[in-house]
N, C-alpha and C. Protein backbone atom coordinates (compact mmCIF):
# COMPACT_ATOMS: atom_id res chain seq x y z
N UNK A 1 -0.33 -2.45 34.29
CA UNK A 1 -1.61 -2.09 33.69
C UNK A 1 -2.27 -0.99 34.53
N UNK A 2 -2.91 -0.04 33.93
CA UNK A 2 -3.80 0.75 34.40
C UNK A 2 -4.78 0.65 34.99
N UNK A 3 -5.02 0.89 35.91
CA UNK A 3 -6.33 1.20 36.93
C UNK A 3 -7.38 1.46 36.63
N UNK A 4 -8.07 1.13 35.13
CA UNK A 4 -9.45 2.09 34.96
C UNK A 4 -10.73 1.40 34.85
N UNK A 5 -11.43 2.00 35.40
CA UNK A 5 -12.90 1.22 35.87
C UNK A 5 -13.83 0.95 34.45
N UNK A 6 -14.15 -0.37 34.76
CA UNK A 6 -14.48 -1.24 33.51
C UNK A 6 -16.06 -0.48 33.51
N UNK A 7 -16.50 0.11 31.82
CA UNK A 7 -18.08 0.26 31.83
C UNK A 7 -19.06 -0.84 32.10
N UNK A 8 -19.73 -0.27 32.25
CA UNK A 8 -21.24 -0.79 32.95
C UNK A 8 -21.98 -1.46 31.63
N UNK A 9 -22.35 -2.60 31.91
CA UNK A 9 -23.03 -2.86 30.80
C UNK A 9 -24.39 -1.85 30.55
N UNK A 10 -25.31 -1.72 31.23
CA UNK A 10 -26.22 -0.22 30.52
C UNK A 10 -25.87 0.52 29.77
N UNK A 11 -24.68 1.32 30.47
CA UNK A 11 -23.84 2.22 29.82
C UNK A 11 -23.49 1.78 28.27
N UNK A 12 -22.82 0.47 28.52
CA UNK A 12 -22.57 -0.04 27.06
C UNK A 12 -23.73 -0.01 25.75
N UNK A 13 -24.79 -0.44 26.52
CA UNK A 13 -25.91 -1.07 25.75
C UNK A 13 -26.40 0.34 25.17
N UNK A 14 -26.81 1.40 26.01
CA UNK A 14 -26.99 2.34 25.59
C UNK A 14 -26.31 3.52 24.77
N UNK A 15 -24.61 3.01 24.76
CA UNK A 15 -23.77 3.48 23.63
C UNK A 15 -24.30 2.30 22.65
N UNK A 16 -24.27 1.52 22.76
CA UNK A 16 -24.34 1.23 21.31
C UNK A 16 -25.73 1.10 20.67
N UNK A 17 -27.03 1.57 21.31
CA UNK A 17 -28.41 2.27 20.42
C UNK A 17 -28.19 3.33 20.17
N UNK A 18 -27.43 4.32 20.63
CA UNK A 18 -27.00 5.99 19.83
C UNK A 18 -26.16 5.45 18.88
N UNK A 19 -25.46 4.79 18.92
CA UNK A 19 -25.02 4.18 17.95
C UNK A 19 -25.18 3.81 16.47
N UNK A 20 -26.52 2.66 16.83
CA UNK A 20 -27.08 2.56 16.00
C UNK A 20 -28.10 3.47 15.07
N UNK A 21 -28.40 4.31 16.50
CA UNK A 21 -29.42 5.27 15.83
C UNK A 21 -28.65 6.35 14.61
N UNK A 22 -27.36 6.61 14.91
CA UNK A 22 -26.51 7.16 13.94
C UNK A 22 -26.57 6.84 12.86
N UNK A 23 -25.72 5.61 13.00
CA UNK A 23 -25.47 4.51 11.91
C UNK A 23 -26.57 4.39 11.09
N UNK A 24 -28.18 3.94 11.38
CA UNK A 24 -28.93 3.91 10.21
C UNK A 24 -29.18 5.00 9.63
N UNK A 25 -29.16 6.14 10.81
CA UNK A 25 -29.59 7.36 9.69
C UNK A 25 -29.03 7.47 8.53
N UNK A 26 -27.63 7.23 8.44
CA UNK A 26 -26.57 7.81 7.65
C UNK A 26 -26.94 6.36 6.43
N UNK A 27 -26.92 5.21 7.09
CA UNK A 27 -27.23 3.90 5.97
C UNK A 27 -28.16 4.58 5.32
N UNK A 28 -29.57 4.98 6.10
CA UNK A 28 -31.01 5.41 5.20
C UNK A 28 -29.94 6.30 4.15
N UNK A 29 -29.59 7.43 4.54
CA UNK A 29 -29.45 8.61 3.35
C UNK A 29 -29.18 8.04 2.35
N UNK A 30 -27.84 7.04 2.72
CA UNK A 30 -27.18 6.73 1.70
C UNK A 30 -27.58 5.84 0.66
N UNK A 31 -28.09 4.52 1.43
CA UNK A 31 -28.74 3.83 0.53
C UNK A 31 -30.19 4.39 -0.47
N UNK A 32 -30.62 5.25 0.65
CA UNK A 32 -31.65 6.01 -0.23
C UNK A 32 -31.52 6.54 -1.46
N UNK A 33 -30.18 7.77 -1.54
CA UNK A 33 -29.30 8.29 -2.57
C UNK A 33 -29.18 6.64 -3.62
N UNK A 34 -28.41 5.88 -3.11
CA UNK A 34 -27.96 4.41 -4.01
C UNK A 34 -29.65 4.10 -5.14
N UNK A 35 -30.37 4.36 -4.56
CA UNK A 35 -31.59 3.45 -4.90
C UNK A 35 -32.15 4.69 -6.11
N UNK A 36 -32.40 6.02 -5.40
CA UNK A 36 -32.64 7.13 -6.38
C UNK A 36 -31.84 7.20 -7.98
N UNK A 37 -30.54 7.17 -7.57
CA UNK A 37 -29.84 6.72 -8.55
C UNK A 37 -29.72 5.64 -9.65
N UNK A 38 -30.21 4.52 -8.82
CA UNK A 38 -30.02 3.31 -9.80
C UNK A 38 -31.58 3.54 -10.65
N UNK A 39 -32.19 3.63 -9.84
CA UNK A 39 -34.24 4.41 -10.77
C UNK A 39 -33.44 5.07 -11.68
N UNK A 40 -33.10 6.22 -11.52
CA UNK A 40 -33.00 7.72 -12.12
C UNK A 40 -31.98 7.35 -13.26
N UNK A 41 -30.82 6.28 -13.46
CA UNK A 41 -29.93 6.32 -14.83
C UNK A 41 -31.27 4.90 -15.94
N UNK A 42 -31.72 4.67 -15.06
CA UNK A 42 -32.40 3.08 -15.83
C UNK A 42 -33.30 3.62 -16.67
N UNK A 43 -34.37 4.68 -15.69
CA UNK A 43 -35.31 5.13 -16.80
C UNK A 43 -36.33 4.04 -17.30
N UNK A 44 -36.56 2.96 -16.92
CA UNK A 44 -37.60 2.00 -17.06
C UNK A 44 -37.72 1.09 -15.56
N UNK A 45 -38.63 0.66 -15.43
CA UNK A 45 -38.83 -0.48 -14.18
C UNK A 45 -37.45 -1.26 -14.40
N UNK A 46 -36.90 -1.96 -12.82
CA UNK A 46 -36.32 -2.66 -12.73
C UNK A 46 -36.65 -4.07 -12.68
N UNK A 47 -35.57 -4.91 -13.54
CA UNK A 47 -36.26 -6.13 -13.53
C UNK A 47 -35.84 -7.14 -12.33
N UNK A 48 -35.97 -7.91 -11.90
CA UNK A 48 -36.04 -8.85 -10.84
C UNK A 48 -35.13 -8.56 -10.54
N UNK A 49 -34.12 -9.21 -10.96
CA UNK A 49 -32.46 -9.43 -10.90
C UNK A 49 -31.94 -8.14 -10.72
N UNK A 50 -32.17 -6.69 -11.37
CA UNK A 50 -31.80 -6.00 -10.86
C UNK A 50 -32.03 -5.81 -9.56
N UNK A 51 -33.10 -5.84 -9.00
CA UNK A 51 -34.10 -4.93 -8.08
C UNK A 51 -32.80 -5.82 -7.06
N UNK A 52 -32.84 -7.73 -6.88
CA UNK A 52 -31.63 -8.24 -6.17
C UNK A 52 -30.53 -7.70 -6.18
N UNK A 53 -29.83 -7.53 -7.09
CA UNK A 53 -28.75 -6.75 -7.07
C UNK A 53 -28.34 -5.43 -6.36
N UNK A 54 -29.60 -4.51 -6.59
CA UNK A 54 -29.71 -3.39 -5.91
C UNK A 54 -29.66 -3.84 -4.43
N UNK A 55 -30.65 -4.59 -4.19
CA UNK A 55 -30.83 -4.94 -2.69
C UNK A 55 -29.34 -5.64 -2.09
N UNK A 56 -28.53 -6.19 -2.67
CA UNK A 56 -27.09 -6.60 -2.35
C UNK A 56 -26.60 -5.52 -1.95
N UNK A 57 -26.64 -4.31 -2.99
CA UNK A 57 -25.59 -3.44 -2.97
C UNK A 57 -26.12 -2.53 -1.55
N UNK A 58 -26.94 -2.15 -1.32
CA UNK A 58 -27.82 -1.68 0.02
C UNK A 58 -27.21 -2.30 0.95
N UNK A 59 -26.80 -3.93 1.07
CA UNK A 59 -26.89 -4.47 2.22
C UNK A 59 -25.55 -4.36 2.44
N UNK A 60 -24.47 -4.30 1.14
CA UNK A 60 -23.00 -4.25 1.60
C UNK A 60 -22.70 -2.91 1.54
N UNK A 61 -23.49 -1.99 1.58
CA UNK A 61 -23.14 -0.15 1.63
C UNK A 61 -23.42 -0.38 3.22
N UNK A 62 -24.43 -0.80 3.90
CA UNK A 62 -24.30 -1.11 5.44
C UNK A 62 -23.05 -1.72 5.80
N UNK A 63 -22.44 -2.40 5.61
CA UNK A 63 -21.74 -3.21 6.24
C UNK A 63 -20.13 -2.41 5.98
N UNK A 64 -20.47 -1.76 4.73
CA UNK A 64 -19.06 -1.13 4.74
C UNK A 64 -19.17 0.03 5.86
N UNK A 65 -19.97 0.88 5.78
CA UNK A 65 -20.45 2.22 6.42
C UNK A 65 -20.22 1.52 8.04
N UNK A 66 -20.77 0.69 8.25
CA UNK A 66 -20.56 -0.07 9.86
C UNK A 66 -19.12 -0.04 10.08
N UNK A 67 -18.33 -0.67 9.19
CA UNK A 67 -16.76 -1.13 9.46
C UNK A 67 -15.49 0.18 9.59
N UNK A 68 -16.36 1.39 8.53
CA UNK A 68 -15.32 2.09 8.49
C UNK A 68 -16.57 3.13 9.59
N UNK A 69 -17.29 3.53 10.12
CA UNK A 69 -17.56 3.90 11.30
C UNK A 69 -16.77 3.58 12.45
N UNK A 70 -16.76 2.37 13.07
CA UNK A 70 -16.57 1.79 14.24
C UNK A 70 -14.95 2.05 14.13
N UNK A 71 -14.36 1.78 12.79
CA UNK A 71 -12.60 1.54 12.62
C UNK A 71 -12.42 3.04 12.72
N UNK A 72 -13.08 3.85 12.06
CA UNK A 72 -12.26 5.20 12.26
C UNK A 72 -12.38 5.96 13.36
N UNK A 73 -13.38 5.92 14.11
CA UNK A 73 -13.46 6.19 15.29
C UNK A 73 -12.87 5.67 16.58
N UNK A 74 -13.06 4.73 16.80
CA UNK A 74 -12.55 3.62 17.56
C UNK A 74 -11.01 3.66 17.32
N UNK A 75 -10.08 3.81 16.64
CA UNK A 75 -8.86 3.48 15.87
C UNK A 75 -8.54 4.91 16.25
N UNK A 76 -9.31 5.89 15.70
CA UNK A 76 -9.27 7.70 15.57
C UNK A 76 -9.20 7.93 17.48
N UNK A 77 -9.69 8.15 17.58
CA UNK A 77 -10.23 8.73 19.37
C UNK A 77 -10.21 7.49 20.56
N UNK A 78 -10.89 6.04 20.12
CA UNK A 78 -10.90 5.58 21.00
C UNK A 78 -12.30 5.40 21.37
N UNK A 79 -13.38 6.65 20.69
CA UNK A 79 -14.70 6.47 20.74
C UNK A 79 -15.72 6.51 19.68
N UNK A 80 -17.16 6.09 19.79
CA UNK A 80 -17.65 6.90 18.36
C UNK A 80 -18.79 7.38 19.28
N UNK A 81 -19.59 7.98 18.44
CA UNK A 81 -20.25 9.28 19.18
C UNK A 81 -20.97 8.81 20.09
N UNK A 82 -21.75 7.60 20.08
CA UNK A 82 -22.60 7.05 21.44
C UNK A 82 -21.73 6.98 22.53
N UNK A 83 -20.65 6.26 21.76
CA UNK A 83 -19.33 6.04 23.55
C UNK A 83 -19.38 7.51 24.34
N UNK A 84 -19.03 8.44 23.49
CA UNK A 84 -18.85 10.27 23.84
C UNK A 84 -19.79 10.21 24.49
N UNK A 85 -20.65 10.07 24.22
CA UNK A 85 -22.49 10.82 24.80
C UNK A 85 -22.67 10.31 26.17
N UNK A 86 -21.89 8.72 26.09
CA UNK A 86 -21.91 8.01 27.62
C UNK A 86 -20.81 8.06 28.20
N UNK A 87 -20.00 8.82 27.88
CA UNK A 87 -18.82 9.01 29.01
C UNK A 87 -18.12 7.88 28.62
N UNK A 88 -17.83 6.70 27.79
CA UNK A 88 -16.63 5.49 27.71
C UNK A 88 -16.15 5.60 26.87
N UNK A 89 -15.09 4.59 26.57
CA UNK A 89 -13.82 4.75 25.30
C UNK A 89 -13.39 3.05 25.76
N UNK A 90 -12.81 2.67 24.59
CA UNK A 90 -12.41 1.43 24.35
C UNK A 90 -10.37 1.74 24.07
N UNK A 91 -10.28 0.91 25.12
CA UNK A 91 -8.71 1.36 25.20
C UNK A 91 -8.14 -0.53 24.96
N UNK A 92 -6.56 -0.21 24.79
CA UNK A 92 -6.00 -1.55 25.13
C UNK A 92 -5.79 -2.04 26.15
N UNK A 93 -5.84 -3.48 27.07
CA UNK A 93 -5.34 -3.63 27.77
C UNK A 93 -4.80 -2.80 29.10
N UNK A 94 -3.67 -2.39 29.06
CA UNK A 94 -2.92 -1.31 29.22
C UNK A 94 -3.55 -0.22 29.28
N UNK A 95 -4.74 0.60 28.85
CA UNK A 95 -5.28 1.47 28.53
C UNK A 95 -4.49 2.62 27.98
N UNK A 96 -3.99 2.22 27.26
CA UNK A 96 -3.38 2.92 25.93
C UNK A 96 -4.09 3.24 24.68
N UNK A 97 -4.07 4.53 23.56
CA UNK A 97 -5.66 4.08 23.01
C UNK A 97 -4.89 2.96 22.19
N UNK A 98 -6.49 2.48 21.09
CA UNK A 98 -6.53 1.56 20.02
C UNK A 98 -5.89 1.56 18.68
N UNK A 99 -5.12 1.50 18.01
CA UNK A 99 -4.28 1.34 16.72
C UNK A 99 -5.97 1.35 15.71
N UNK A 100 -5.78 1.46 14.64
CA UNK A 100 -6.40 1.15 13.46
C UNK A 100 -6.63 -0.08 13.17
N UNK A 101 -5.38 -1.10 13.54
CA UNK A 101 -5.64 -2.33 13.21
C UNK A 101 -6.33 -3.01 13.84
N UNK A 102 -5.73 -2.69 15.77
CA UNK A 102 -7.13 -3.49 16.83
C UNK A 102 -8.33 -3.05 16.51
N UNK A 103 -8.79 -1.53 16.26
CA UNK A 103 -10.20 -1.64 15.83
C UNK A 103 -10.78 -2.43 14.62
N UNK A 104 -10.24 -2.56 13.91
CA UNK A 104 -10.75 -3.88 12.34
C UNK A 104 -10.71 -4.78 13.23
N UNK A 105 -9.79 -5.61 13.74
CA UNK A 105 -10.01 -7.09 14.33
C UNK A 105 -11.14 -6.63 15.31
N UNK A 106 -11.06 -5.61 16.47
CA UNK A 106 -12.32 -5.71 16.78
C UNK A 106 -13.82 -5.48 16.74
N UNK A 107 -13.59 -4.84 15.03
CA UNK A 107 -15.29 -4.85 14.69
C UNK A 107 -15.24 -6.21 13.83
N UNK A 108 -14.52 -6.79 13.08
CA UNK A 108 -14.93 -8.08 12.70
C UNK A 108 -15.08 -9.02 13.52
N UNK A 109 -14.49 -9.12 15.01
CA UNK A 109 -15.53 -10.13 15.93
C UNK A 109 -16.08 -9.81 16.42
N UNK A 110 -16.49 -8.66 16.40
CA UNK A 110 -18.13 -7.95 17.04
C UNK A 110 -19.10 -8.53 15.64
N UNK A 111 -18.96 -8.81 14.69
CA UNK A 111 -19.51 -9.20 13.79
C UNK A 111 -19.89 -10.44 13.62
N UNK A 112 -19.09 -11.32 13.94
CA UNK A 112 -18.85 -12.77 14.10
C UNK A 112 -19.45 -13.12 15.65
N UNK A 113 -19.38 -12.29 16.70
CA UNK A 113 -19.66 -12.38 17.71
C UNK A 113 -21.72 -12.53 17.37
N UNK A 114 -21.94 -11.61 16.33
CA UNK A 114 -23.20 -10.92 16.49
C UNK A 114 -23.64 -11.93 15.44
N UNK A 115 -22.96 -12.31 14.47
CA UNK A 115 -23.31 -13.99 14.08
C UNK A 115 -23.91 -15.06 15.08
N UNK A 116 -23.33 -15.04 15.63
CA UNK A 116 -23.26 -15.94 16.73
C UNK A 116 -24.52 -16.02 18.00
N UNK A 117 -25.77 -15.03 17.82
CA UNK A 117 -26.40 -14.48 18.12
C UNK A 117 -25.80 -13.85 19.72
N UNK A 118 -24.59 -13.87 19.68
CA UNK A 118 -24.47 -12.90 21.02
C UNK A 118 -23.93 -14.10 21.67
N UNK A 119 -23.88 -15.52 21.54
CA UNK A 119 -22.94 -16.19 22.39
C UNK A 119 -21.70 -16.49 22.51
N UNK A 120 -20.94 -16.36 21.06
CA UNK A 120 -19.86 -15.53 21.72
C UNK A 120 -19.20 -14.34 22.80
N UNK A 121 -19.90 -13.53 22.65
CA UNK A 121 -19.53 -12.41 23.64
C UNK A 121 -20.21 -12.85 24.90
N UNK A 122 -20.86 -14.06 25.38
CA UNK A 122 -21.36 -13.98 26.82
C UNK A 122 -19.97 -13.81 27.89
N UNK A 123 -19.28 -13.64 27.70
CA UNK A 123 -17.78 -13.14 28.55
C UNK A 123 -18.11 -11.49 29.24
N UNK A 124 -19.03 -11.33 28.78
CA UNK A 124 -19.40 -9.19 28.76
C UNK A 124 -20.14 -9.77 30.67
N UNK A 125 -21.14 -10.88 30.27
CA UNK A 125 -21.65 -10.73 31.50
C UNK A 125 -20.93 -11.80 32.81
N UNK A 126 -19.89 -12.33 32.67
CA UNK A 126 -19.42 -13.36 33.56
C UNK A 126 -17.98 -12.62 33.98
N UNK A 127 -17.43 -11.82 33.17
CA UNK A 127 -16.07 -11.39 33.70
C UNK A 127 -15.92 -10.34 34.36
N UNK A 128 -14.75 -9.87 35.11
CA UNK A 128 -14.58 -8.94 36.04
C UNK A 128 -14.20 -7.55 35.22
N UNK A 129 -13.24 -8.08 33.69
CA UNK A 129 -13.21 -6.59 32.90
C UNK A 129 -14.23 -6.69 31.85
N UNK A 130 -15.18 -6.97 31.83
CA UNK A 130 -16.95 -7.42 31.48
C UNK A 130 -16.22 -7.17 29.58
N UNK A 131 -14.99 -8.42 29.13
CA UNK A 131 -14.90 -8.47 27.69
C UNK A 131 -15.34 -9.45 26.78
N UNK A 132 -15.99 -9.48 26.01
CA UNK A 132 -16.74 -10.50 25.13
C UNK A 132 -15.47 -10.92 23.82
N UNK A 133 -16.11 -11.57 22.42
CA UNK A 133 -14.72 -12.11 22.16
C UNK A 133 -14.24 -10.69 21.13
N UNK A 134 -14.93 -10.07 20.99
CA UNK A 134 -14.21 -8.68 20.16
C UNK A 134 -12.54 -8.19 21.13
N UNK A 135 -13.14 -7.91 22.75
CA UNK A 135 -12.60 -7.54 23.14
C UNK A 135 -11.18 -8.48 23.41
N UNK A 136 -11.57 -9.33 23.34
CA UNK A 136 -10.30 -10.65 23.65
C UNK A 136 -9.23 -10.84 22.41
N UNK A 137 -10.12 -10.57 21.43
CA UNK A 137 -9.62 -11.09 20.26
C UNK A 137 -8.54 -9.32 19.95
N UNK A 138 -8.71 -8.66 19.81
CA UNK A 138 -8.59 -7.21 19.83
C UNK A 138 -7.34 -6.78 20.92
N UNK A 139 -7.96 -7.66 21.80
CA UNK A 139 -6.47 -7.03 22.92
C UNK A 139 -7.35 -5.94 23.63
N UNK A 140 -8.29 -5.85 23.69
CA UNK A 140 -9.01 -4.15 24.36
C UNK A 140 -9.66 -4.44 25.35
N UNK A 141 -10.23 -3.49 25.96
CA UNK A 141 -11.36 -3.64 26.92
C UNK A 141 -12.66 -1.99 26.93
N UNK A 142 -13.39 -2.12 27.46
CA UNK A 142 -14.12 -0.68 27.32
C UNK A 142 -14.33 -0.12 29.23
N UNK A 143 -13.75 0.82 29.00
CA UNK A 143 -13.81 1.65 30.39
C UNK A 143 -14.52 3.29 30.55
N UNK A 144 -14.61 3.57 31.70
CA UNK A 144 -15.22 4.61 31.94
C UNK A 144 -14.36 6.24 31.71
N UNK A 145 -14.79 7.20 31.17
CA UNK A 145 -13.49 8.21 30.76
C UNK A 145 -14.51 9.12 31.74
């Protein structure tokens, strides 16, 4: 295994609010666009059930936009743009980069982790390669580039 120095949780924390700050922008546009659209073909008020429906479709346009963010990047490079901005990358084990597939398994237990309100991943603050269960489950770890 490779020698490479495990990130800092700050470091982490603060990749992943550029992160986020990305991520909603791009949710706002989009869902914004989603919502303009569903007004703009209806042409009358929406009724209840729509307006729910709409609000479903909003909440799973996030969740897709989250999954294929984190997977194509993460999977793609190894980073997504907050990691870049802070100098880290999420490698395997080995520090080899990440396949396509470890990044899906590891944004769906970053998901499940974040279910969990974060006690799953308490492994980030007790271990020596600071990995929570994304990272366990995934095979990865996040280091300093």
């Amino acid at each position: 295994m490779i020698d490479l120095e495990t990130a800092g949780l700050w470091r982490r924390l603060a990749a992943r609010l550029l992160d986020c700050l990305v991520g909603g922008l791009v949710w706002s546009l989009a869902a914004m666009w989603l919502v303009i659209g569903a007004w703009g073909l209806r042409g009358s008020p929406l009724e209840l059930r729509e307006v729910g429906l709409l609000l479903l479709a909003v909440v799973a346009l996030g969740a897709v936009l989250h999954v294929a963010y984190q997977v194509a990047f993460i999977g793609g490079c190894g980073q997504t743009p907050g990691r870049m901005a802070l100098g880290i990358a999420v490698v395997k084990r080995d520090g080899a980069q990440v396949s396509y597939g470890r990044a899906l398994v590891r944004c769906v237990a970053g998901a499940i982790a974040t279910l969990s309100l974060g006690v799953l991943s308490v492994g980030v603050l007790f271990t020596r390669e600071r990995r929570g269960l994304a990272d366990w489950l995934a095979g990865t770890r996040v280091v300093r580039v």
